[in-house]
PDB file of N, CA and C in Angstrom:
ATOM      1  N   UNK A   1     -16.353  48.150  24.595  1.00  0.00           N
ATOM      2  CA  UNK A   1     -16.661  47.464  23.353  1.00  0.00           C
ATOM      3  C   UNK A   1     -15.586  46.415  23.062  1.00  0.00           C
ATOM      4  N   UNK A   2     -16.035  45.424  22.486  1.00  0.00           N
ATOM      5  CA  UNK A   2     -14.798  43.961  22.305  1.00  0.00           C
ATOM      6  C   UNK A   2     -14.444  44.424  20.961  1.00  0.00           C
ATOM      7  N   UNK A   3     -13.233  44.573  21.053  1.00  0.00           N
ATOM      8  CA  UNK A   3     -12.235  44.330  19.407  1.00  0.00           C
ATOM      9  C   UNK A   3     -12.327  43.006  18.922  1.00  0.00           C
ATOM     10  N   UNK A   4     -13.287  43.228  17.349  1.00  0.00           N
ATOM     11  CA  UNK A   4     -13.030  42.250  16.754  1.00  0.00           C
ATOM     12  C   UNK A   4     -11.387  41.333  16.487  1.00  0.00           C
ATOM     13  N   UNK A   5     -10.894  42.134  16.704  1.00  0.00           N
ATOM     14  CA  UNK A   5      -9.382  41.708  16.056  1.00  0.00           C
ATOM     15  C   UNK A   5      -8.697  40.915  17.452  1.00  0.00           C
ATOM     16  N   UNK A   6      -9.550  40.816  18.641  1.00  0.00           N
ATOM     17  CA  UNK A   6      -9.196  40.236  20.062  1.00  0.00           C
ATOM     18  C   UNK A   6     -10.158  38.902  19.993  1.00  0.00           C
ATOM     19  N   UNK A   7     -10.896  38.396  18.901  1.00  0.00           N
ATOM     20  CA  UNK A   7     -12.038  37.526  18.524  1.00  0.00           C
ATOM     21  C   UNK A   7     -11.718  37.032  17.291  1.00  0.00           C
ATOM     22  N   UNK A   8     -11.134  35.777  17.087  1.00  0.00           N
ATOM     23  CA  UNK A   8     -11.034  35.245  15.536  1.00  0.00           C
ATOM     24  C   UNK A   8     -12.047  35.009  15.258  1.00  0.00           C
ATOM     25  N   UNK A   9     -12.543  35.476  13.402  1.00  0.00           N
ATOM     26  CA  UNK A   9     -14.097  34.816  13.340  1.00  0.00           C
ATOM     27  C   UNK A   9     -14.283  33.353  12.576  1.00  0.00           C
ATOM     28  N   UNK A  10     -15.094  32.902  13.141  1.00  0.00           N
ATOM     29  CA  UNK A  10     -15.024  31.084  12.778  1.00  0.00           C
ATOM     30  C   UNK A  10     -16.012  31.074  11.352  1.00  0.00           C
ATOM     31  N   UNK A  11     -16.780  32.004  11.436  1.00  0.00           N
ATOM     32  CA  UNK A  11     -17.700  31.547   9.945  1.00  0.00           C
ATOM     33  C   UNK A  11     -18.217  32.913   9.939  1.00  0.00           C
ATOM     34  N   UNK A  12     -18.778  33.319   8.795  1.00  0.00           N
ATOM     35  CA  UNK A  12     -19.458  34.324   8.129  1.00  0.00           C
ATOM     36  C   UNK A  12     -20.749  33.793   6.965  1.00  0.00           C
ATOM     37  N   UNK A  13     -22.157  33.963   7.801  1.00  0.00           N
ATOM     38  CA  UNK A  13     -22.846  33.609   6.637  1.00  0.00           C
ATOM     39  C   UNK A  13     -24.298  34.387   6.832  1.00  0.00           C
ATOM     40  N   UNK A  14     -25.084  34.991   5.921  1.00  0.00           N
ATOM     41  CA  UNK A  14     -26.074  35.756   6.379  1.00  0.00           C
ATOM     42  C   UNK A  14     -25.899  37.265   6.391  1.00  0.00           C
ATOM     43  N   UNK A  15     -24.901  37.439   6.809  1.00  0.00           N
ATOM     44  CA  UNK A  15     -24.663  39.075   8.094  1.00  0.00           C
ATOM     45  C   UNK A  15     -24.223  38.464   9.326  1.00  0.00           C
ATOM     46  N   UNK A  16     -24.466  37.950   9.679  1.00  0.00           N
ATOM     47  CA  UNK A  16     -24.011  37.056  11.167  1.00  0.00           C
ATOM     48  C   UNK A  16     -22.258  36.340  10.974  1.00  0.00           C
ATOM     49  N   UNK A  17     -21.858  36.962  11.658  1.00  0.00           N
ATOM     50  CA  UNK A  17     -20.221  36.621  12.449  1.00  0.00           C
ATOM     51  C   UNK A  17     -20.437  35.534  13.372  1.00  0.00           C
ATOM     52  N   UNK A  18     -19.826  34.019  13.503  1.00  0.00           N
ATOM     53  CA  UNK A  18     -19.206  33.766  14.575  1.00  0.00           C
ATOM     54  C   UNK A  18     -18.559  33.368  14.884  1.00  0.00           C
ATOM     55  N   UNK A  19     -18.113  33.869  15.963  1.00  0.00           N
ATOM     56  CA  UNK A  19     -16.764  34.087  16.679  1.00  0.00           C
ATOM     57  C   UNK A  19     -16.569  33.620  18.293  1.00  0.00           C
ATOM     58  N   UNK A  20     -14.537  33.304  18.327  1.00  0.00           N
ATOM     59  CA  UNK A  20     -14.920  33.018  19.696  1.00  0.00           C
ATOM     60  C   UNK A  20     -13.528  33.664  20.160  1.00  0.00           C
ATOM     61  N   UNK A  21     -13.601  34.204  21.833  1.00  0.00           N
ATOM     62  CA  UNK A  21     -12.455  34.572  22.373  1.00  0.00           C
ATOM     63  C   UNK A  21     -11.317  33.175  22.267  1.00  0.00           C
ATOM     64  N   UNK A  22     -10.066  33.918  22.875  1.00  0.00           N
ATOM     65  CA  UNK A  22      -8.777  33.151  23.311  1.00  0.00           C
ATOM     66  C   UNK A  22      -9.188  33.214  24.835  1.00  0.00           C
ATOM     67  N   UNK A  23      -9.147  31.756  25.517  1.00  0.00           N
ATOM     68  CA  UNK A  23      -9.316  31.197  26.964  1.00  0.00           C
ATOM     69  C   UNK A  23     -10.029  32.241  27.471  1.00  0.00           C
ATOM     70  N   UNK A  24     -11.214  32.184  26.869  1.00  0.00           N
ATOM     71  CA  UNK A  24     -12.431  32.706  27.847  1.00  0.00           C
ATOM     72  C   UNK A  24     -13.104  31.934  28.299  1.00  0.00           C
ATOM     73  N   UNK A  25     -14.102  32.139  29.643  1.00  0.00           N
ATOM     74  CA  UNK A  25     -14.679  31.437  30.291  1.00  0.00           C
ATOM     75  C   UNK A  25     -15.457  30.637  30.020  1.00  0.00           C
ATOM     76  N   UNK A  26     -15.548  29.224  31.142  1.00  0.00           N
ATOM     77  CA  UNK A  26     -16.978  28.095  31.015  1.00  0.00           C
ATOM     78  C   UNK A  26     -18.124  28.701  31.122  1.00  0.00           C
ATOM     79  N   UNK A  27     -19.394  28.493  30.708  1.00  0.00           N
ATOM     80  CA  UNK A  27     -19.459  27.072  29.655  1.00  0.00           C
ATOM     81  C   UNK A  27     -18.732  27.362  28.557  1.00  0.00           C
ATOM     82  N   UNK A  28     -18.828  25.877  27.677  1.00  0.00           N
ATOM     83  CA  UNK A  28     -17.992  26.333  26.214  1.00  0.00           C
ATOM     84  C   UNK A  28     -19.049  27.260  25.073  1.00  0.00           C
ATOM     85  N   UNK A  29     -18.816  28.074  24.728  1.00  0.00           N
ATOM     86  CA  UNK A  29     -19.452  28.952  24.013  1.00  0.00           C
ATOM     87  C   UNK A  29     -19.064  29.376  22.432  1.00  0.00           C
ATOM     88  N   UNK A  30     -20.144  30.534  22.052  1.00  0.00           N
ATOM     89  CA  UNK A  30     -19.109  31.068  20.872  1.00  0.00           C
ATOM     90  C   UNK A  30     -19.851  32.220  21.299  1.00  0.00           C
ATOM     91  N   UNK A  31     -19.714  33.272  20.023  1.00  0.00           N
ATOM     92  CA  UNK A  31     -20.024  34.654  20.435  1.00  0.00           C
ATOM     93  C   UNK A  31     -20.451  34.839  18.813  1.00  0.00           C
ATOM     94  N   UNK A  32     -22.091  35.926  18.744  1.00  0.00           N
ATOM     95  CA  UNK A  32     -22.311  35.730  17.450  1.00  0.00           C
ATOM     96  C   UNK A  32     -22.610  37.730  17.283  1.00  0.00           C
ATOM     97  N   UNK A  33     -22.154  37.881  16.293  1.00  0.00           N
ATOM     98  CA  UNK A  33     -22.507  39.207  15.936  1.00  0.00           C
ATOM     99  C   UNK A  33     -23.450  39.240  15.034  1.00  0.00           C
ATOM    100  N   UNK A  34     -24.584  39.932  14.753  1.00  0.00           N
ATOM    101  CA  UNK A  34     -26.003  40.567  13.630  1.00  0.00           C
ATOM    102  C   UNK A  34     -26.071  41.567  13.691  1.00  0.00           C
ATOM    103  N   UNK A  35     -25.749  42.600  12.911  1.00  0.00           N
ATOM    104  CA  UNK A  35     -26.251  43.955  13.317  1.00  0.00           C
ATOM    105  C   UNK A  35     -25.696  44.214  14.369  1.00  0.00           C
ATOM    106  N   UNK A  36     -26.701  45.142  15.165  1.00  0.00           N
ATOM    107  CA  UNK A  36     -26.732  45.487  16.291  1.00  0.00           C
ATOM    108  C   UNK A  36     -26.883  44.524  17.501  1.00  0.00           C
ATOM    109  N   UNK A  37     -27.293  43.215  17.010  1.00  0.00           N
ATOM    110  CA  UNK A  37     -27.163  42.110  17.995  1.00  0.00           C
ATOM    111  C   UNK A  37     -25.844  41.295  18.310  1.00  0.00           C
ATOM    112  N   UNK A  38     -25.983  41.167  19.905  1.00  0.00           N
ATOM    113  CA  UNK A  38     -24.597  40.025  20.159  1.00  0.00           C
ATOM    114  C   UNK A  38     -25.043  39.002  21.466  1.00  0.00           C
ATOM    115  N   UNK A  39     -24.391  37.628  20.872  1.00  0.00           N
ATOM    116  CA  UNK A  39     -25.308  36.904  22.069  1.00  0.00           C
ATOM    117  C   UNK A  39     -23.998  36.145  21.748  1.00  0.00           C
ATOM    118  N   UNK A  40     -24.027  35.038  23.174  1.00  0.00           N
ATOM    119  CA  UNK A  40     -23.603  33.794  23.226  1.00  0.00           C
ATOM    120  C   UNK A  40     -24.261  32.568  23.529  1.00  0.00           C
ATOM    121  N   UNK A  41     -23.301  32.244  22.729  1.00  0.00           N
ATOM    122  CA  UNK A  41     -24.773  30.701  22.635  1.00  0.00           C
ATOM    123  C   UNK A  41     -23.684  29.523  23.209  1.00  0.00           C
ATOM    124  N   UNK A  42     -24.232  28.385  23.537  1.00  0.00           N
ATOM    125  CA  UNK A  42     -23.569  27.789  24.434  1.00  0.00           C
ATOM    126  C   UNK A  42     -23.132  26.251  23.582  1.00  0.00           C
ATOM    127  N   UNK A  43     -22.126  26.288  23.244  1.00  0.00           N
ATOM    128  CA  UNK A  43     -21.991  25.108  22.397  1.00  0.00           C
ATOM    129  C   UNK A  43     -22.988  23.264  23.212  1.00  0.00           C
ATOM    130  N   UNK A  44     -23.167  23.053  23.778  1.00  0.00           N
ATOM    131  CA  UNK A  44     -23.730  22.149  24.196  1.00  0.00           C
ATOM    132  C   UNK A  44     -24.884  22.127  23.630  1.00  0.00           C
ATOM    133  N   UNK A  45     -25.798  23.018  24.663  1.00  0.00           N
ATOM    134  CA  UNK A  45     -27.392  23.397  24.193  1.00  0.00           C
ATOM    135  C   UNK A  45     -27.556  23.814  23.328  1.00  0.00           C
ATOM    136  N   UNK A  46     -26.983  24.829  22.317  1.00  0.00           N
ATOM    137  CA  UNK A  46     -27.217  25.891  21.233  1.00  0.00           C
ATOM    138  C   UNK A  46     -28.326  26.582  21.648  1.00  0.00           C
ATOM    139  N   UNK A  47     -28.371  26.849  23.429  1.00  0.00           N
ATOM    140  CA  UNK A  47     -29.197  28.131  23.564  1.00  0.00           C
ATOM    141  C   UNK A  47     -28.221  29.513  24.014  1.00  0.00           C
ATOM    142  N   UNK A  48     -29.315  30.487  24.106  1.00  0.00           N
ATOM    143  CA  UNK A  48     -27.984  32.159  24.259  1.00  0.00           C
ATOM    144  C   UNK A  48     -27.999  32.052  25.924  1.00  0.00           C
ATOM    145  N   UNK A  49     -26.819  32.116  26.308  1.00  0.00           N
ATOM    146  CA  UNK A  49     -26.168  32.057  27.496  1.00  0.00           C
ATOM    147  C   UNK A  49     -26.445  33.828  27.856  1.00  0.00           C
ATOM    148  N   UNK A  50     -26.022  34.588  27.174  1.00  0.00           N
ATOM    149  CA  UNK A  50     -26.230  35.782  27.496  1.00  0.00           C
ATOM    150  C   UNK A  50     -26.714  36.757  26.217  1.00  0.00           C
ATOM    151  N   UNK A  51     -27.009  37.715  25.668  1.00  0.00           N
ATOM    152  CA  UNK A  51     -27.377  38.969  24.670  1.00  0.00           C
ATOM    153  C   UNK A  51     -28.813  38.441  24.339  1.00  0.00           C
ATOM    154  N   UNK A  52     -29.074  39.033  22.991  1.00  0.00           N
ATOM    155  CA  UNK A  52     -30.162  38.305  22.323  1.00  0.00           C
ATOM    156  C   UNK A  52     -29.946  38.377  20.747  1.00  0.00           C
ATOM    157  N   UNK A  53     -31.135  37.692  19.733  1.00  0.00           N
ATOM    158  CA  UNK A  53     -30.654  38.107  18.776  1.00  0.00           C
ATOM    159  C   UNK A  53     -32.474  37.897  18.209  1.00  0.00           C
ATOM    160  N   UNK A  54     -32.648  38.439  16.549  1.00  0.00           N
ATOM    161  CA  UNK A  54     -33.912  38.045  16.323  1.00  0.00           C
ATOM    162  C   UNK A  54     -34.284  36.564  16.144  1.00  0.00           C
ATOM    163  N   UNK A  55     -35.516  36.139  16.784  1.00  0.00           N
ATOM    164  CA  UNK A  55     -36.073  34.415  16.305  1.00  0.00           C
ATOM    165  C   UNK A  55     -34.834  34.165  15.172  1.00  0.00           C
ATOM    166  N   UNK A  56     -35.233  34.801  13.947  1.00  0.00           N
ATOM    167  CA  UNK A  56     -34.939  34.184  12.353  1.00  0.00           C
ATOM    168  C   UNK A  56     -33.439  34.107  12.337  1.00  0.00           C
ATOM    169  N   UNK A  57     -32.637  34.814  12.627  1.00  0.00           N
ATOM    170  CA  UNK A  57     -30.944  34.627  13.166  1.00  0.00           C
ATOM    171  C   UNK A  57     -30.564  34.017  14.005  1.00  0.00           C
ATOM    172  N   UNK A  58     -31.381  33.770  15.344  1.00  0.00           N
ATOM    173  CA  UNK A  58     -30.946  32.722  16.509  1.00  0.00           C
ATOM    174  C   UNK A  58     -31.521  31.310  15.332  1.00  0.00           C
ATOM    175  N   UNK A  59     -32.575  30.986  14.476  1.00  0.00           N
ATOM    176  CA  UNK A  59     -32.964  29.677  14.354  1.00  0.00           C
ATOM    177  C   UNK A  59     -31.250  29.563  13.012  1.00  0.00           C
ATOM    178  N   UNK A  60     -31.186  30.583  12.044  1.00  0.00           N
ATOM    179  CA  UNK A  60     -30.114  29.877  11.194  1.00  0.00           C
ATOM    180  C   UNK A  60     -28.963  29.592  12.356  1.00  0.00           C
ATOM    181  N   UNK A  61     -28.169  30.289  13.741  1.00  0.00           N
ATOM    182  CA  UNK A  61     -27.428  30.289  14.051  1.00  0.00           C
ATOM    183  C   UNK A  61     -27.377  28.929  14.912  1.00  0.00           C
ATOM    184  N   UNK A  62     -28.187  28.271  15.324  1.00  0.00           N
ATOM    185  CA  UNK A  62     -28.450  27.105  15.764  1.00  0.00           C
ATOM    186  C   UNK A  62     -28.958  26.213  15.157  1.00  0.00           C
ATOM    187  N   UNK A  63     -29.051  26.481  13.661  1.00  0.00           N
ATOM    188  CA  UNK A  63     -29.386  25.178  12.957  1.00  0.00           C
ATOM    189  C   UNK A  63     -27.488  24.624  11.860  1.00  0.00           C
ATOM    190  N   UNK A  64     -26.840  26.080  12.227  1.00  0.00           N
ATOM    191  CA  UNK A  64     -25.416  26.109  11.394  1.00  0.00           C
ATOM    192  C   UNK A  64     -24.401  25.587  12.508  1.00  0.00           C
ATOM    193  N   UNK A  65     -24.521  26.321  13.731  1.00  0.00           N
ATOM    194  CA  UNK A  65     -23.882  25.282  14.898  1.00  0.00           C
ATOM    195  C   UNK A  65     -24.233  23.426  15.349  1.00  0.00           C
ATOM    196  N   UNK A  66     -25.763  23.451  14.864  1.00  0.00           N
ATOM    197  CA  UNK A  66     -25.818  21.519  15.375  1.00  0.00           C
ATOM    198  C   UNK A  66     -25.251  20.792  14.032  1.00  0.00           C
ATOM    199  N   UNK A  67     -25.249  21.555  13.091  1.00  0.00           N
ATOM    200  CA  UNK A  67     -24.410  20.556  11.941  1.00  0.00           C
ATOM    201  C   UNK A  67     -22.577  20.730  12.307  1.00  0.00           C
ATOM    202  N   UNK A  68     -22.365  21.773  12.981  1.00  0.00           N
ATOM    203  CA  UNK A  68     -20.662  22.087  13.675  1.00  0.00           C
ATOM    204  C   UNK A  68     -20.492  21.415  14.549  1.00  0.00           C
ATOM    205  N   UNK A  69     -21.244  20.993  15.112  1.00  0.00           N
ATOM    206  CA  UNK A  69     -20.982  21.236  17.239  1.00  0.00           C
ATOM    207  C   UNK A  69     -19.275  20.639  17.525  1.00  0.00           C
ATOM    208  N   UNK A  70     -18.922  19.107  16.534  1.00  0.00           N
ATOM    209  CA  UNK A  70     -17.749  19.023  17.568  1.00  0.00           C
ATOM    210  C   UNK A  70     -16.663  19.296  16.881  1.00  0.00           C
ATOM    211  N   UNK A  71     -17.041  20.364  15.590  1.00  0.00           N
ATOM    212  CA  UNK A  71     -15.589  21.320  15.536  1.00  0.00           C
ATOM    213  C   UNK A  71     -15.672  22.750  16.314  1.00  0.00           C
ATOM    214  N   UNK A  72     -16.833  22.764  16.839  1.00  0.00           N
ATOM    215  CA  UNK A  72     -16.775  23.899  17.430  1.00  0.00           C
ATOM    216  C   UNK A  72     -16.110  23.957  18.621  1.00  0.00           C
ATOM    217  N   UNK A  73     -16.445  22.265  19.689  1.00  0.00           N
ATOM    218  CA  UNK A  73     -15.862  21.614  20.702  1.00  0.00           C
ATOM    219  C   UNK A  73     -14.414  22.080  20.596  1.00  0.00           C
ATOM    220  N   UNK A  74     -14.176  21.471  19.171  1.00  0.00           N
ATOM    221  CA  UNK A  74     -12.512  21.560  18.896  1.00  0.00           C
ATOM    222  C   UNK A  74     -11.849  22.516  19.072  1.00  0.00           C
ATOM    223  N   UNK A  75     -12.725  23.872  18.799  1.00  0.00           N
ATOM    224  CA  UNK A  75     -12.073  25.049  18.236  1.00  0.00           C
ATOM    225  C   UNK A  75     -11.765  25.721  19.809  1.00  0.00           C
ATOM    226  N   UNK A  76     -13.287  25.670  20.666  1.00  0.00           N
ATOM    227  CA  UNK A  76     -13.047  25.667  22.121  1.00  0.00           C
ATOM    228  C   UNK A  76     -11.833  25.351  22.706  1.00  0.00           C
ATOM    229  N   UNK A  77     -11.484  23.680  22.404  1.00  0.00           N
ATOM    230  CA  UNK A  77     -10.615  23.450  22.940  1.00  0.00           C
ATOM    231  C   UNK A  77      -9.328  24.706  22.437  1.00  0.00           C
ATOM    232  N   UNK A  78      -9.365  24.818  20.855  1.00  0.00           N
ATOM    233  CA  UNK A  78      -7.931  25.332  20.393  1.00  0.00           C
ATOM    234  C   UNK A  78      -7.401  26.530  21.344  1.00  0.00           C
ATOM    235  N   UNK A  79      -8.767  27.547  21.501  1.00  0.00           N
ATOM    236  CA  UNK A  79      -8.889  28.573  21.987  1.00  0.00           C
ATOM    237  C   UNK A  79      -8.436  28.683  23.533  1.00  0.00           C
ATOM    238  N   UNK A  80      -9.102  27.725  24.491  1.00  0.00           N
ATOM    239  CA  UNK A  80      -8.307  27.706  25.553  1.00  0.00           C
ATOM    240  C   UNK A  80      -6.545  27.186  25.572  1.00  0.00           C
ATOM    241  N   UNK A  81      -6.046  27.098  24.625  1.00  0.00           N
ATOM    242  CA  UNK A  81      -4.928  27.017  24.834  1.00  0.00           C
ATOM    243  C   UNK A  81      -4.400  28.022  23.603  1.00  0.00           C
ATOM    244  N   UNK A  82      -5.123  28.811  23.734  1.00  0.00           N
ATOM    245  CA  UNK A  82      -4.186  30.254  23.013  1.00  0.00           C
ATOM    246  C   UNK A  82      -3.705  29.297  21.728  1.00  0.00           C
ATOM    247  N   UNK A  83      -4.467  28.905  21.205  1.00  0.00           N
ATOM    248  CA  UNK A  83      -3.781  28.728  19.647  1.00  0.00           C
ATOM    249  C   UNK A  83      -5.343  28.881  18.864  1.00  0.00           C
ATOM    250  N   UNK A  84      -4.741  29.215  17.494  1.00  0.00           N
ATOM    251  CA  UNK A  84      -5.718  29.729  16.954  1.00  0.00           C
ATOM    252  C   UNK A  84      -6.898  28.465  16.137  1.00  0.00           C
ATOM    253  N   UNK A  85      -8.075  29.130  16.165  1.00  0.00           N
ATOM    254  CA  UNK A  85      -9.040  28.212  15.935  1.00  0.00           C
ATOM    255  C   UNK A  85      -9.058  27.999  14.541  1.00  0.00           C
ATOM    256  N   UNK A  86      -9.758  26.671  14.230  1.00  0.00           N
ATOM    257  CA  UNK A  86     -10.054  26.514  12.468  1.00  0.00           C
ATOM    258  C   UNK A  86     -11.635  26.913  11.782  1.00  0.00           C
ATOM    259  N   UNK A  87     -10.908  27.298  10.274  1.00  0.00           N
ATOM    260  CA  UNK A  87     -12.516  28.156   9.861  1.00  0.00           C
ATOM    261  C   UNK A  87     -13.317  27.136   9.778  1.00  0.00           C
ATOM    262  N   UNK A  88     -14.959  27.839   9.666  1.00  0.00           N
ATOM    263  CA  UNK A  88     -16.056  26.222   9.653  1.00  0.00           C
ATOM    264  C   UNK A  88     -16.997  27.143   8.726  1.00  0.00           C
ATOM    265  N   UNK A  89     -17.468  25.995   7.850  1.00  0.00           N
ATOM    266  CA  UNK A  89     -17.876  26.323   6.841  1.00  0.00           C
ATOM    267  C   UNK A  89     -19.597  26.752   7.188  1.00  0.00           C
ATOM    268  N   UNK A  90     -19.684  28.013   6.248  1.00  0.00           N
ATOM    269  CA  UNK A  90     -20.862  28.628   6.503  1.00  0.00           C
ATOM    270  C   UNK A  90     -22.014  27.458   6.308  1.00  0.00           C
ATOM    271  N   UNK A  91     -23.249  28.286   6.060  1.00  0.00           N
ATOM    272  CA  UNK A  91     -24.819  28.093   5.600  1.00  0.00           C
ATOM    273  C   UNK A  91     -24.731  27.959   4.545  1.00  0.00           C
ATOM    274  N   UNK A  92     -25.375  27.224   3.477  1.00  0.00           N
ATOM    275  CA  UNK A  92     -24.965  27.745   1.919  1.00  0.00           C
ATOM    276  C   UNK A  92     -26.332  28.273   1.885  1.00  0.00           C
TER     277      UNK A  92
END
Protein backbone atom coordinates (compact mmCIF):
# COMPACT_ATOMS: atom_id res chain seq x y z
CA UNK A 1 0.00 0.00 0.00
CA UNK A 2 1.52 3.71 -0.87
CA UNK A 3 1.82 6.07 2.20
CA UNK A 4 0.04 9.00 1.71
CA UNK A 5 2.63 10.92 3.62
CA UNK A 6 5.37 9.46 0.68
CA UNK A 7 2.72 11.51 -1.88
CA UNK A 8 2.22 15.34 -1.39
CA UNK A 9 -1.41 16.13 -2.18
CA UNK A 10 -1.78 18.85 -4.93
CA UNK A 11 -5.63 19.53 -4.59
CA UNK A 12 -8.59 18.20 -2.71
CA UNK A 13 -12.01 18.64 -4.22
CA UNK A 14 -15.12 16.32 -4.33
CA UNK A 15 -13.63 13.29 -2.20
CA UNK A 16 -10.96 12.95 -4.79
CA UNK A 17 -7.13 13.58 -3.73
CA UNK A 18 -4.56 14.55 -6.22
CA UNK A 19 -1.46 13.71 -5.78
CA UNK A 20 1.94 13.09 -7.07
CA UNK A 21 5.16 11.02 -6.07
CA UNK A 22 8.89 12.53 -5.57
CA UNK A 23 10.94 11.41 -9.04
CA UNK A 24 8.69 8.85 -10.10
CA UNK A 25 8.55 7.51 -13.39
CA UNK A 26 7.76 8.72 -17.25
CA UNK A 27 5.19 9.57 -18.57
CA UNK A 28 4.51 12.74 -16.55
CA UNK A 29 1.59 11.85 -14.42
CA UNK A 30 -0.34 12.46 -11.20
CA UNK A 31 -1.99 9.93 -9.02
CA UNK A 32 -5.73 10.39 -7.98
CA UNK A 33 -7.40 8.83 -4.95
CA UNK A 34 -11.77 8.30 -4.70
CA UNK A 35 -12.77 6.02 -2.36
CA UNK A 36 -11.72 2.89 -3.08
CA UNK A 37 -10.45 4.07 -6.47
CA UNK A 38 -6.78 4.93 -7.64
CA UNK A 39 -5.66 5.71 -11.11
CA UNK A 40 -3.06 7.68 -12.91
CA UNK A 41 -3.76 9.90 -15.34
CA UNK A 42 -1.22 11.17 -17.60
CA UNK A 43 -0.65 14.84 -17.56
CA UNK A 44 -0.44 15.27 -21.41
CA UNK A 45 -3.59 13.29 -22.49
CA UNK A 46 -5.62 13.47 -19.19
CA UNK A 47 -6.26 9.80 -19.89
CA UNK A 48 -5.64 6.86 -16.86
CA UNK A 49 -2.31 5.41 -17.62
CA UNK A 50 -3.05 2.75 -15.11
CA UNK A 51 -6.18 1.96 -12.11
CA UNK A 52 -9.63 3.10 -12.84
CA UNK A 53 -12.03 5.36 -11.44
CA UNK A 54 -16.03 5.99 -11.95
CA UNK A 55 -17.09 7.92 -15.56
CA UNK A 56 -18.43 10.95 -13.11
CA UNK A 57 -14.86 11.32 -11.11
CA UNK A 58 -12.58 10.53 -14.11
CA UNK A 59 -14.87 13.46 -16.16
CA UNK A 60 -14.46 16.19 -12.91
CA UNK A 61 -10.76 14.88 -12.66
CA UNK A 62 -9.99 15.73 -16.24
CA UNK A 63 -12.00 18.61 -16.62
CA UNK A 64 -9.92 20.14 -13.10
CA UNK A 65 -6.52 18.95 -14.63
CA UNK A 66 -7.09 20.73 -18.46
CA UNK A 67 -7.77 24.03 -16.63
CA UNK A 68 -4.08 22.96 -14.49
CA UNK A 69 -2.11 21.19 -17.05
CA UNK A 70 1.06 23.51 -17.02
CA UNK A 71 1.17 23.83 -13.28
CA UNK A 72 0.85 20.44 -13.11
CA UNK A 73 3.89 20.24 -15.85
CA UNK A 74 5.52 22.44 -13.20
CA UNK A 75 4.84 20.52 -10.26
CA UNK A 76 6.19 17.31 -12.32
CA UNK A 77 9.01 19.08 -12.96
CA UNK A 78 9.32 20.18 -8.97
CA UNK A 79 8.88 16.58 -8.08
CA UNK A 80 11.57 15.09 -10.17
CA UNK A 81 13.97 17.05 -8.49
CA UNK A 82 12.90 16.15 -4.97
CA UNK A 83 11.56 19.50 -4.09
CA UNK A 84 8.28 19.93 -3.06
CA UNK A 85 5.33 20.66 -5.33
CA UNK A 86 2.84 23.77 -5.27
CA UNK A 87 -0.93 23.54 -4.12
CA UNK A 88 -3.51 23.98 -7.20
CA UNK A 89 -6.60 25.16 -6.67
CA UNK A 90 -9.59 22.85 -6.50
CA UNK A 91 -13.16 22.62 -8.50
CA UNK A 92 -15.34 25.17 -6.94
Amino acid sequence: MIETQKMPTLSIFYGILIQMFWNDHAPAHFHVRYAEYRAQIAIDTLEIVEGNLPARALALVQEWAKQHQNELMENWDLCLRNQSPKKIEPLP
